[in-house]
Protein backbone atom coordinates (compact mmCIF):
# COMPACT_ATOMS: atom_id res chain seq x y z
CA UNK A 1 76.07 132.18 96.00
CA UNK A 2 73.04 130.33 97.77
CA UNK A 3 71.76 130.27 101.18
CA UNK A 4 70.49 127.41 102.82
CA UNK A 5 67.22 127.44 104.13
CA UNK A 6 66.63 123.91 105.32
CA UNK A 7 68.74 120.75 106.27
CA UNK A 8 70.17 119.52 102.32
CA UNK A 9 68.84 122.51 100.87
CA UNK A 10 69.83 125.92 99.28
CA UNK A 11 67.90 128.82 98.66
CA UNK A 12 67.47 131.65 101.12
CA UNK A 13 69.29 131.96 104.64
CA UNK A 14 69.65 129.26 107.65
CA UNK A 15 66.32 129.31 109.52
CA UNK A 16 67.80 126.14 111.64
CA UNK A 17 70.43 125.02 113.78
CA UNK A 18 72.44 121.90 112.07
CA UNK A 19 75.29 120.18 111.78
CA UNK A 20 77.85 121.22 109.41
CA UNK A 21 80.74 118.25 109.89
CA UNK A 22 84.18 120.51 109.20
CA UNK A 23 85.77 117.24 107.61
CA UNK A 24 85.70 113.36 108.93
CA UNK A 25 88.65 111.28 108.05
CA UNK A 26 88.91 109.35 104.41
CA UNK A 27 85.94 106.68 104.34
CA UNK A 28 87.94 103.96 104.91
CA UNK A 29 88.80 105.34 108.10
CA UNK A 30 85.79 106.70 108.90
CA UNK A 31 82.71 104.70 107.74
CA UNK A 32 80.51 105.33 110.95
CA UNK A 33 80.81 109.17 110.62
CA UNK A 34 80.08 109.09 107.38
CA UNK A 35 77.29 107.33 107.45
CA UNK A 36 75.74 108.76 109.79
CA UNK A 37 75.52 112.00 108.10
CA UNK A 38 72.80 110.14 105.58
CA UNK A 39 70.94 109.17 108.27
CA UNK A 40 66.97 110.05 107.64
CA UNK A 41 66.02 113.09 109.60
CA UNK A 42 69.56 113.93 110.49
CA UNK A 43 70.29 117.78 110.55
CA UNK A 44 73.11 118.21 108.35
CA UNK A 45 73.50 120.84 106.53
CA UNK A 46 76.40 120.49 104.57
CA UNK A 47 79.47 118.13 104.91
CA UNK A 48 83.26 119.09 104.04
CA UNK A 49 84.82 116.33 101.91
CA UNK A 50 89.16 116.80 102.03
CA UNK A 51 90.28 113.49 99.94
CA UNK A 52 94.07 115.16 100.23
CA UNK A 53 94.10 118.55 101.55
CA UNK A 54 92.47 119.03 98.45
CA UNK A 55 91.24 116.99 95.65
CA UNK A 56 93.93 114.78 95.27
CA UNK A 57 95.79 114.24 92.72
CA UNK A 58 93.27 111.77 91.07
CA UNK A 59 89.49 110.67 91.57
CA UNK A 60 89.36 108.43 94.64
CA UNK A 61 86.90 105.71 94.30
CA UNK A 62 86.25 105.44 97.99
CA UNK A 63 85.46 109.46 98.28
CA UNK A 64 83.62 109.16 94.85
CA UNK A 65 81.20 106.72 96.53
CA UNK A 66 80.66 108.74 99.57
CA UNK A 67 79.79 112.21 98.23
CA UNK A 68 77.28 110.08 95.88
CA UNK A 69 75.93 108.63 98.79
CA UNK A 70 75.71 112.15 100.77
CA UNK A 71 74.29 113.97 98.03
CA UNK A 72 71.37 111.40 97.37
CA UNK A 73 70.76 111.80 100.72
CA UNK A 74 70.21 115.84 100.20
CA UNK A 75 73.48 116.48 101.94
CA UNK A 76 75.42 119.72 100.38
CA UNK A 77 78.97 118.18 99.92
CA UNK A 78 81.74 121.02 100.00
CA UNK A 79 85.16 120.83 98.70
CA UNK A 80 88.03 121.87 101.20
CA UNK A 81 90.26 124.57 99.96
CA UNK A 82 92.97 125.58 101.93
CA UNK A 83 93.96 129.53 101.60
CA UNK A 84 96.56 129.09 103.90
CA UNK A 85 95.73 132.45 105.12
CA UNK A 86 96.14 133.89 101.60
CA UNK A 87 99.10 132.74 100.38
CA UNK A 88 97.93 130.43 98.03
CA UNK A 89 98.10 131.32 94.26
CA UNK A 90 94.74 132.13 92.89
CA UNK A 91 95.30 129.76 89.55
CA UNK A 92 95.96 126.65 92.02
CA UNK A 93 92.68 127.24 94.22
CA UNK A 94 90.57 127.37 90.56
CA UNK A 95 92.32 124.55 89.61
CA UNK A 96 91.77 122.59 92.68
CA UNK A 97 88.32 123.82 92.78
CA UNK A 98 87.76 122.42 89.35
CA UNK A 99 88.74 118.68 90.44
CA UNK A 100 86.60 118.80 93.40
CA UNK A 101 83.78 119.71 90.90
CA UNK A 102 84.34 117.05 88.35
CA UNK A 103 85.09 114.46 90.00
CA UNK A 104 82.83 114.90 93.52
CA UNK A 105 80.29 117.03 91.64
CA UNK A 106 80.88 119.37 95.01
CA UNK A 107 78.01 121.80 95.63
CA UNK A 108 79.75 124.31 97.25
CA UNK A 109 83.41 124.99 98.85
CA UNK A 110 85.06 125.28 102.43
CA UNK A 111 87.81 127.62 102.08
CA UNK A 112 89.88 126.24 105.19
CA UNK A 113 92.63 129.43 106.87
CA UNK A 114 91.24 132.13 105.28
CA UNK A 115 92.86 135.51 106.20
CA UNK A 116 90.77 137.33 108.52
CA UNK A 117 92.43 141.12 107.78
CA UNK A 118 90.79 143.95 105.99
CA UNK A 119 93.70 143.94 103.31
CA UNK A 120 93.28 139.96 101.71
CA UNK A 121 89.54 140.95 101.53
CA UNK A 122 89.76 141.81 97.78
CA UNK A 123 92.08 138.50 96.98
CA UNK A 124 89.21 136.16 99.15
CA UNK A 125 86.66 137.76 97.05
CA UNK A 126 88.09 136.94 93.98
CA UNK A 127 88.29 133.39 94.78
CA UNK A 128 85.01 133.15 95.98
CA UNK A 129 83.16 134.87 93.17
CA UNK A 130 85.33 132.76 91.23
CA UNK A 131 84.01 129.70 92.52
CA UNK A 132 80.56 131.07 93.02
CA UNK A 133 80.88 131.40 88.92
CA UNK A 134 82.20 127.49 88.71
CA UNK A 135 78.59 126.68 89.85
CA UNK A 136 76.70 128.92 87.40
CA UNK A 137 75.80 130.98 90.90
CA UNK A 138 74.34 127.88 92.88
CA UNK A 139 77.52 127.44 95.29
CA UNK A 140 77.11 127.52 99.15
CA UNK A 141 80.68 128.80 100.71
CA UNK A 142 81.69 129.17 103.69
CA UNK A 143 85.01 130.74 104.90
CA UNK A 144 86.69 128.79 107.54
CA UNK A 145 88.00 131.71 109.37
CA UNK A 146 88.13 130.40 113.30
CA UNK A 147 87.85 133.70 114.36
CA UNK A 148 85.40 136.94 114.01
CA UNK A 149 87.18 138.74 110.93
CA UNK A 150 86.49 142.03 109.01
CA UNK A 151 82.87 142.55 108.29
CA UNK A 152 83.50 143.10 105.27
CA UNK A 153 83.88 138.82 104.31
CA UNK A 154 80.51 138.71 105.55
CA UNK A 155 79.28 139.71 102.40
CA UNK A 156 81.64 137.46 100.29
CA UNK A 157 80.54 133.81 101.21
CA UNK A 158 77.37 132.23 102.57
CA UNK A 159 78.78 131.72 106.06
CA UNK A 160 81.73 132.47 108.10
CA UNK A 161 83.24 130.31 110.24
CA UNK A 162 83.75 132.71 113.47
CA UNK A 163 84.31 130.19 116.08
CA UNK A 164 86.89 127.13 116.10
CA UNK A 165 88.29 125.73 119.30
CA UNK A 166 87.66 124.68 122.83
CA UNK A 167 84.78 124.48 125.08
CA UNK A 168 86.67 126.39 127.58
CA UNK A 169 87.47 129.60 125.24
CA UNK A 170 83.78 129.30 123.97
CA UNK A 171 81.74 129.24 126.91
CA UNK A 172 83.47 132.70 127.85
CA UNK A 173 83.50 133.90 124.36
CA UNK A 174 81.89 137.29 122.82
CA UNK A 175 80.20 137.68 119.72
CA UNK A 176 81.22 140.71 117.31
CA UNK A 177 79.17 143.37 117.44
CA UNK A 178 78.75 143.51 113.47
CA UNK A 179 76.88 140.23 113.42
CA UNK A 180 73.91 141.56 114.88
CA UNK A 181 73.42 143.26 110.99
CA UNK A 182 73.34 140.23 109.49
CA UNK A 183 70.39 137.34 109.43
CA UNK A 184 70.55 134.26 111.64
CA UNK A 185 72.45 131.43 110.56
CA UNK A 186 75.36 133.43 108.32
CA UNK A 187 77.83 132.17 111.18
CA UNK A 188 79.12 128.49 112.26
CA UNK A 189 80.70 127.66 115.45
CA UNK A 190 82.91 124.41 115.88
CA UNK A 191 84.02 123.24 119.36
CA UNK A 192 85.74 120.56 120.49
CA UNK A 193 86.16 119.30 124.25
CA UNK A 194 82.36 120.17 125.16
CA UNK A 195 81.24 117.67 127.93
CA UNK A 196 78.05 115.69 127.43
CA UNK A 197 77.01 117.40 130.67
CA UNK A 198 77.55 120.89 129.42
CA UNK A 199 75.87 120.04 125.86
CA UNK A 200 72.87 122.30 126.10
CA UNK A 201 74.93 124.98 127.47
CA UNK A 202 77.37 124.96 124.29
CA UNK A 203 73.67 124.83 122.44
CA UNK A 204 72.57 128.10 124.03
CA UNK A 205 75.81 129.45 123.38
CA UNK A 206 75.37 128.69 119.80
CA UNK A 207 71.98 130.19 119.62
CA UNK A 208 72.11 133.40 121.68
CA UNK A 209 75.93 134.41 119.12
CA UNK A 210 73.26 133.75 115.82
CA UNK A 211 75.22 130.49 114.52
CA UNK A 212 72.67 128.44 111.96
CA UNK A 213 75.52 125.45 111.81
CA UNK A 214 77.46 123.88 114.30
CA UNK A 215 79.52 120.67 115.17
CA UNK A 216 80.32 120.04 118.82
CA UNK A 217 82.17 117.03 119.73
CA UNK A 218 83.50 115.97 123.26
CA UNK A 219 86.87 114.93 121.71
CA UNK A 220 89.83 117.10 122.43
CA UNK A 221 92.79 118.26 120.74
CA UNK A 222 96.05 116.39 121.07
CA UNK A 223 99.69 117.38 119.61
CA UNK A 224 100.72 115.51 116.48
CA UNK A 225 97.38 113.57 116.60
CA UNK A 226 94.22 113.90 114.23
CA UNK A 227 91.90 117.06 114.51
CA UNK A 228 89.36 116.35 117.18
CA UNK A 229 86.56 116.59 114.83
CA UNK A 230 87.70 113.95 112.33
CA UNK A 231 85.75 111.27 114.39
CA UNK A 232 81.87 111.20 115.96
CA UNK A 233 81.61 112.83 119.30
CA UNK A 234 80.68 110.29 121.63
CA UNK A 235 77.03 112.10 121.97
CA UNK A 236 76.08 112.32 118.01
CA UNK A 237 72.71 110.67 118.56
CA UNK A 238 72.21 113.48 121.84
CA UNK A 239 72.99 116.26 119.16
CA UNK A 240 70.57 115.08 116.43
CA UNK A 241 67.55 114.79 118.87
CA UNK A 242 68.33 118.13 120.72
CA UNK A 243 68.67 119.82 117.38
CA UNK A 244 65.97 117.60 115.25
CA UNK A 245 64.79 118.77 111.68
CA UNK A 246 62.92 121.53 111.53
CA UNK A 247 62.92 122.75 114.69
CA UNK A 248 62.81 126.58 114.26
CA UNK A 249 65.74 129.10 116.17
């Protein structure tokens, strides 16, 4: 597995805050957001590409031309993987994984509801020294958790994903104690519902917990509608400045 060390790139662990987009809506319905993520000087450091919860069935032209376009622009394009919190069969996440890497030339893999439980920790790390292997040791994975989970996955991906909700749950929110032993940046917080006026706060947040990549957006979640952070948040060009490239945590 890699580590990133700098916005697009992978060797070592996070020494800044970025972006990490958890998965924009298919091009055509999205062609601001993902656009924007190829922006010069934007701090992104890797984008989740879900064609159809998954791969799809076949190559999609539109998503073909998209992670092309992210990874000339030094963006580390991740395949989504749903575990659905382990009960998917090991030969159909390899196979999956597979597609994503031929036809999106993925550099790495979001494993979306993975199990958070001491017990599925020997089936996650199958699958993700499975798909570390894929790449010839070069992937960058990240375990979409939502929540602080057993330690132990800590040392089976690149990051964890040990924050997923709303502003209001966040701002009172406590970080696990066992993430102190680990370096900055191994964690990712995304939050949804964060007012523009309460930005820096959710920032500070973010920083103080040890999170290298977030995405903050001021939409909210909705029943039966899309996820909130399918779409830009209405302060994307607040974000990049606050955050800029290079700035050191």
């Amino acid at each position: 597995m890699s580590h990133l060390t700098r916005t697009g790139t992978a060797t070592g662990t996070v020494r800044t805050l970025g972006v990490g987009a958890p998965g924009y809506a298919h091009p055509l319905l999205a062609p601001v957001e993902w656009a924007e993520l190829t922006r010069p000087g934007t701090p992104v450091h890797w984008a989740v590409l879900n064609v159809a919860d998954g791969p799809g069935s076949r190559p999609d032209p539109h998503c073909l031309e998209t992670a092309g376009r992210l990874r000339h622009a030094g963006v580390r394009v991740l395949g989504h993987l749903d575990l659905a919190h382990g009960s998917r069969p090991f030969g159909e996440l390899v196979s999956q994984a597979q597609r994503h890497l031929d036809w999106y030339r993925v550099g790495g893999f979001y494993l979306d509801r993975c199990p958070t439980d001491r017990t599925d920790l020997p089936g996650v790390r199958r699958v993700t020294s499975t798909l570390s292997a894929l790449l010839g040791g070069d992937a960058h994975l990240v375990l979409g958790h939502g929540v602080h989970p057993h330690p132990g996955y800590a040392e089976a991906a690149d990051q964890l994903v040990t924050f997923s909700g709303s502003w209001v749950d966040y701002r009172w929110s406590q970080v696990a104690e066992w993430t102190a032993d680990h370096p900055e940046g191994r964690f990712a917080h995304f939050v949804h519902g964060v007012p523009r006026t309460h930005l820096d706060e959710a920032l500070r947040i973010a920083r103080w917990q040890g999170a290298g990549t977030i995405f903050f957006t001021d939409r909210v979640a909705a029943s039966g509608q899309n996820s909130p952070f399918h779409s830009l948040p209405g302060y994307w060009d607040e974000i990049v400045s606050r955050i800029g490239p290079g700035v050191s945590e």
